[in-house]
C-alpha atoms as a PDB file:
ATOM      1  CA  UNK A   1       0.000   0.000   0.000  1.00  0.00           C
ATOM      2  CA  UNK A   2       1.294   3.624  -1.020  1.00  0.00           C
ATOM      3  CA  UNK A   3       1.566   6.095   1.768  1.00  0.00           C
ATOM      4  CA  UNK A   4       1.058   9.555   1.516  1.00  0.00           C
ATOM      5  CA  UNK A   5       4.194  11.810   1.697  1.00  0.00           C
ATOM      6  CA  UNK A   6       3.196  14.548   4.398  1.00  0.00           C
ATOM      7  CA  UNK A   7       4.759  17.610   3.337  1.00  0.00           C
ATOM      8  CA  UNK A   8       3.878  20.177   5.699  1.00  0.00           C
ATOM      9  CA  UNK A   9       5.835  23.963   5.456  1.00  0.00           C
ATOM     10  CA  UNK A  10       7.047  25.820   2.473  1.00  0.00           C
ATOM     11  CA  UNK A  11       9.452  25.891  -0.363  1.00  0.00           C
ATOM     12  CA  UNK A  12      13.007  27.424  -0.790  1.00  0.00           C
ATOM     13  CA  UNK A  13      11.199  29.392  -3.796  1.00  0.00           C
ATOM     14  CA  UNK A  14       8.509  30.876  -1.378  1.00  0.00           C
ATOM     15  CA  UNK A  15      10.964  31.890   1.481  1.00  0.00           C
ATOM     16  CA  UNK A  16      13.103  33.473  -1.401  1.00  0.00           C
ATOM     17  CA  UNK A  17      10.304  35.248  -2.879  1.00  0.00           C
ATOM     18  CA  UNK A  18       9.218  36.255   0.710  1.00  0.00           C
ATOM     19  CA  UNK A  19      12.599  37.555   1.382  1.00  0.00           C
ATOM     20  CA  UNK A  20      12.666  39.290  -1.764  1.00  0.00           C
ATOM     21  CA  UNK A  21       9.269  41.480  -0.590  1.00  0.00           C
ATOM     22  CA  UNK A  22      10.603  42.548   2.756  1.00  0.00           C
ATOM     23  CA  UNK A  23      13.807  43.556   1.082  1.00  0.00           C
ATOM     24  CA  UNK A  24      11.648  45.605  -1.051  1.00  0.00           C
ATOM     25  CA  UNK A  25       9.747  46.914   1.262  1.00  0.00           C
ATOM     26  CA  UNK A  26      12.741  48.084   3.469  1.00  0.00           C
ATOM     27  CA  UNK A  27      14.705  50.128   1.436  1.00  0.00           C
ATOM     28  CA  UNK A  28      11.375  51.868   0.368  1.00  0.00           C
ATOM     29  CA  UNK A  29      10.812  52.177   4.038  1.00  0.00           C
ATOM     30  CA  UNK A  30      13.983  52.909   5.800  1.00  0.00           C
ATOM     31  CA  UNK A  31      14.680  56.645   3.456  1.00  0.00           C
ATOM     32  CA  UNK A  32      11.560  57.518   4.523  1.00  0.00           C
ATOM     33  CA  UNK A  33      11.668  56.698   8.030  1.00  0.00           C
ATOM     34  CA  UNK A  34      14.747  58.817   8.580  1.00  0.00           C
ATOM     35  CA  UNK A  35      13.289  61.851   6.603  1.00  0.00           C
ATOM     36  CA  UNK A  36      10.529  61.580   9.179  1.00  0.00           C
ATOM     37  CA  UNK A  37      12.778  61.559  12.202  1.00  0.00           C
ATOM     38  CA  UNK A  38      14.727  64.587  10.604  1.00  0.00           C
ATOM     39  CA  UNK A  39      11.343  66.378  10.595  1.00  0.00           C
ATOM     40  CA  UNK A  40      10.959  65.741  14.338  1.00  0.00           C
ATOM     41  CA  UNK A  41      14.308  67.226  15.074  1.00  0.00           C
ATOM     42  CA  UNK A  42      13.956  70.487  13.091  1.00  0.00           C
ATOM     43  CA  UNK A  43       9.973  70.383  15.068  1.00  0.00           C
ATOM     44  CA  UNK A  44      12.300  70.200  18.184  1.00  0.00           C
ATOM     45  CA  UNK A  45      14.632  72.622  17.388  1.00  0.00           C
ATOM     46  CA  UNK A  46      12.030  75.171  16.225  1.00  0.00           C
ATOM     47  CA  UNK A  47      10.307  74.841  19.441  1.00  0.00           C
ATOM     48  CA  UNK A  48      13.790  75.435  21.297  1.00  0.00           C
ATOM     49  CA  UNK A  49      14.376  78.176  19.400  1.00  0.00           C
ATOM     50  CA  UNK A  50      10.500  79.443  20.054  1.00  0.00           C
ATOM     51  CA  UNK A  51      11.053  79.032  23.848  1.00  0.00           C
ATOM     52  CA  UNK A  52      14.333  80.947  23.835  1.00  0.00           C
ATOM     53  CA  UNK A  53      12.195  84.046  22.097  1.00  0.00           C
ATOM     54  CA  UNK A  54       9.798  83.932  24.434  1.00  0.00           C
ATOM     55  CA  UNK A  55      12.280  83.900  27.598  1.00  0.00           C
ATOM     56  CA  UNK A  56      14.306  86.606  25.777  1.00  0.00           C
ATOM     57  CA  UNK A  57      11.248  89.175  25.353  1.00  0.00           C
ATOM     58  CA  UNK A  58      10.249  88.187  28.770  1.00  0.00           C
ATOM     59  CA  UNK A  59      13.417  89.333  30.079  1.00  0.00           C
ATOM     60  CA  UNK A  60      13.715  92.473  27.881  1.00  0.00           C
ATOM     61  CA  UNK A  61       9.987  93.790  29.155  1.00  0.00           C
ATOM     62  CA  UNK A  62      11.590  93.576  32.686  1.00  0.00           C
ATOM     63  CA  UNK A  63      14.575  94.383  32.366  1.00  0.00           C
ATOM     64  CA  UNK A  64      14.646  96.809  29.102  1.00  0.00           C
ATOM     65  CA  UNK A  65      17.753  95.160  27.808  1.00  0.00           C
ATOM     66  CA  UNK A  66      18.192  91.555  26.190  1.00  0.00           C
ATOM     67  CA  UNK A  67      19.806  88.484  27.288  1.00  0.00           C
ATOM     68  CA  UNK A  68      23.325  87.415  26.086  1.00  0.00           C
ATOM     69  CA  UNK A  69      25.770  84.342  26.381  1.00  0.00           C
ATOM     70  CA  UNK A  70      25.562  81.264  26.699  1.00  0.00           C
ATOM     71  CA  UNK A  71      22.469  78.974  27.706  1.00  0.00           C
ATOM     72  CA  UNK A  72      23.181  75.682  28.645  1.00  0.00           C
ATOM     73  CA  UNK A  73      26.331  73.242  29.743  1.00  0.00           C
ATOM     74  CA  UNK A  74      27.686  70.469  28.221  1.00  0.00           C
ATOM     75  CA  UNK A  75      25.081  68.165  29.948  1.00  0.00           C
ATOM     76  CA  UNK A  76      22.139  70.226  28.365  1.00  0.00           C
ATOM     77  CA  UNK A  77      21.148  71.835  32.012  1.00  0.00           C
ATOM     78  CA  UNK A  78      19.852  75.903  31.237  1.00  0.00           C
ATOM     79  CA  UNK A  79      22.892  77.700  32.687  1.00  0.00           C
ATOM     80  CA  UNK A  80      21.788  81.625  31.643  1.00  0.00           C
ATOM     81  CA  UNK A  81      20.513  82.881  35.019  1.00  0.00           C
ATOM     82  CA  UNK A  82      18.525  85.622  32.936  1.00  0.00           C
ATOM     83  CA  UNK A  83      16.337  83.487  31.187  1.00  0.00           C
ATOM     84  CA  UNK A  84      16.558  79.778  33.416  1.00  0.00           C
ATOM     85  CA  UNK A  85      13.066  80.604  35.036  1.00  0.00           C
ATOM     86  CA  UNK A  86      11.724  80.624  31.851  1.00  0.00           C
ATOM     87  CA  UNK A  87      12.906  77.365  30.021  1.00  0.00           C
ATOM     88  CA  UNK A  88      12.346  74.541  31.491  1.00  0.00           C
ATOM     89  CA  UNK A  89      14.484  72.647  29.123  1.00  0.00           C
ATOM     90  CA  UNK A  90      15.901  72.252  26.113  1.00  0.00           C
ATOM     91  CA  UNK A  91      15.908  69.145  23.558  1.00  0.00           C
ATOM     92  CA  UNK A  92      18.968  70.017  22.214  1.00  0.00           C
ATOM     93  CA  UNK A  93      17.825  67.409  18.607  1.00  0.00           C
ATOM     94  CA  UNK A  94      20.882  68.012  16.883  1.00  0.00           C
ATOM     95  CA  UNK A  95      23.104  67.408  19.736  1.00  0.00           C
ATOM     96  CA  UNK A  96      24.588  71.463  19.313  1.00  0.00           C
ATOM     97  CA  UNK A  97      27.578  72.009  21.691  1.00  0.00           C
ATOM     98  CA  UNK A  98      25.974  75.481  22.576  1.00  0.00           C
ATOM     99  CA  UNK A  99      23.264  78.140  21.670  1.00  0.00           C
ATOM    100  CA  UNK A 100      24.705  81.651  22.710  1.00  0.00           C
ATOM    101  CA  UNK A 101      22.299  84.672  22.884  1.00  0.00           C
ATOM    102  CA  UNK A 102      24.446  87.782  21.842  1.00  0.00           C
ATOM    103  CA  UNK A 103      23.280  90.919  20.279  1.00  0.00           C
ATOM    104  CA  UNK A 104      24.405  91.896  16.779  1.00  0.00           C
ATOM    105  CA  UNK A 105      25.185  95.565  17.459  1.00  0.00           C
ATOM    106  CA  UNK A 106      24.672  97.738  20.653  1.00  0.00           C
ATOM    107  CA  UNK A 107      21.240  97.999  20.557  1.00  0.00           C
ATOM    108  CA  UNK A 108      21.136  95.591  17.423  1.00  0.00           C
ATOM    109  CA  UNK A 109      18.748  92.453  16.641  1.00  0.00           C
ATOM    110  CA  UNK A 110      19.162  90.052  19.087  1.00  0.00           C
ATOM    111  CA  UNK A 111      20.862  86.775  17.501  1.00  0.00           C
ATOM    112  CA  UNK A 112      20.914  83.189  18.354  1.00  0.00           C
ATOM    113  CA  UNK A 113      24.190  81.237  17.401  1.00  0.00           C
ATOM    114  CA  UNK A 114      23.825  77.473  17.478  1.00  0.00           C
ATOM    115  CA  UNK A 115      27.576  75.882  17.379  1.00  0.00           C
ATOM    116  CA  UNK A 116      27.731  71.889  16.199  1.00  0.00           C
ATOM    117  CA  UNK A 117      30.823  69.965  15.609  1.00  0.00           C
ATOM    118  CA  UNK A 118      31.675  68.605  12.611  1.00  0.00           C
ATOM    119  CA  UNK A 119      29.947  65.114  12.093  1.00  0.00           C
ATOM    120  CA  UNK A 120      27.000  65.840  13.679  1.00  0.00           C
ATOM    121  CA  UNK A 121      25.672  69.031  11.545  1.00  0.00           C
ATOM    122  CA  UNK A 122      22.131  69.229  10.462  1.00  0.00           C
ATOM    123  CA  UNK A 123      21.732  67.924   6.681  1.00  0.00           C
ATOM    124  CA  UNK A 124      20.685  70.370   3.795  1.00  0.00           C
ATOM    125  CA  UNK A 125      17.022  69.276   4.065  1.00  0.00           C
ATOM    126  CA  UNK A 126      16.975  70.174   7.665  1.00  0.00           C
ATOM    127  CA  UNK A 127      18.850  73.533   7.123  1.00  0.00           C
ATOM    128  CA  UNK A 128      16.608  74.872   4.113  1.00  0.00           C
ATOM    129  CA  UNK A 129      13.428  73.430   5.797  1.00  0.00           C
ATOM    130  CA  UNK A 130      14.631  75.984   8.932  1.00  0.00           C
ATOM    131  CA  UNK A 131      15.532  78.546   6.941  1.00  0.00           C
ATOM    132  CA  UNK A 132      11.982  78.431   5.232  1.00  0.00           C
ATOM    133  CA  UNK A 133      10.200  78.022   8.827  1.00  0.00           C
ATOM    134  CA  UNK A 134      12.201  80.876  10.497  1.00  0.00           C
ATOM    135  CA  UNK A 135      13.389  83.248   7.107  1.00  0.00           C
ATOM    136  CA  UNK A 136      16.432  85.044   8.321  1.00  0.00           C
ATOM    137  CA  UNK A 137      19.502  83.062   9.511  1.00  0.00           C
ATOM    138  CA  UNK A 138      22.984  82.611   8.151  1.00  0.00           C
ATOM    139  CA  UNK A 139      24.870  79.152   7.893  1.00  0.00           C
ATOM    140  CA  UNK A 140      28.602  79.586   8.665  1.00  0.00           C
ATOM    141  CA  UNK A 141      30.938  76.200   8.377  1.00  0.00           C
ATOM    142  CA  UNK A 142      34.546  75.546   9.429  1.00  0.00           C
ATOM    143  CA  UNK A 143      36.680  72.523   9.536  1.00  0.00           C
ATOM    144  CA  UNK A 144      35.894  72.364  13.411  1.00  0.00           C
ATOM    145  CA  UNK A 145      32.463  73.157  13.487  1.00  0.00           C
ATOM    146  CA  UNK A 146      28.869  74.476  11.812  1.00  0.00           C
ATOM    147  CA  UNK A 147      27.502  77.643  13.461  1.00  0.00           C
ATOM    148  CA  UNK A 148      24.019  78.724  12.468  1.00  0.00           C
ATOM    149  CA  UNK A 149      23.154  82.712  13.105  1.00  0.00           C
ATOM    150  CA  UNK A 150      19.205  83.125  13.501  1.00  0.00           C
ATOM    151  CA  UNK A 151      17.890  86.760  14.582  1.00  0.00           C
ATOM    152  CA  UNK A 152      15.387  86.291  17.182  1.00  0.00           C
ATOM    153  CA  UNK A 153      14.374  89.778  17.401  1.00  0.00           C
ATOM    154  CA  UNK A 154      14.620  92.658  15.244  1.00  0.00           C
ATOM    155  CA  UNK A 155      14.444  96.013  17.042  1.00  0.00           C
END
């Protein structure tokens, strides 16, 4: 008598071809995965900048003069006692090794300077996407580092 052969799971063809779709499928994926998560960090640092604004004007409607230097330490803590009431922190997305408030003349626009190190600068897509959110700022490169320029406040 003949027995049946019991062939129970799958070809080599159908794992291939199954391992041919997810491979597919991730490098459609995985471009636009990071895109998204460069989105996120220009969100975050648009809101960092925002909060900085509003903790600068607070301080120049009490004080009639504008906060300058720097605003945090290397472990991201707000340092600037003229505006650390008013931030409660800072995301920091882009892992910048400072933001410095600093006027751009005696009684000039006041400027924010971010300062990154080389290797871990914002891509082109996240600086032109800033520049269209927030209009005027200046990008500045060296071999060291990347320091953007955005005024915060015009007077």
């Amino acid at each position: 008598m003949l027995k049946k052969k019991n062939n129970k799971g799958f070809t080599l063809v159908e794992l291939l071809v199954v391992i041919a779709i997810i491979g597919i499928l991730a490098v459609v994926a995985v471009p636009a995965l990071f895109k998204n998560i460069e989105k996120g960090k220009v969100s975050d640092l648009e809101a960092d900048i925002s909060a900085i604004r509003s903790a600068s004007l607070s301080y120049y409607a009490d004080n009639s003069t504008y906060p300058e230097g720097d605003i945090f330490d290397k472990d991201g803590n707000v340092t600037n006692t003229d505006i650390k009431d008013e931030i409660e922190g800072l995301s920091n997305p882009f892992k910048a090794t400072n933001y410095t408030l600093e006027e751009s003349s005696p009684g000039g626009a006041l400027q924010l300077k971010i300062t990154q190190k080389s290797g871990s600068e914002m891509s082109e897509n996240a600086l032109s996407k800033l520049k269209k959110d927030l209009g005027d700022m200046v990008v500045g490169k060296d071999e060291n580092s990347t320091t953007i320029t955005i005024n915060l406040i015009n007077k």
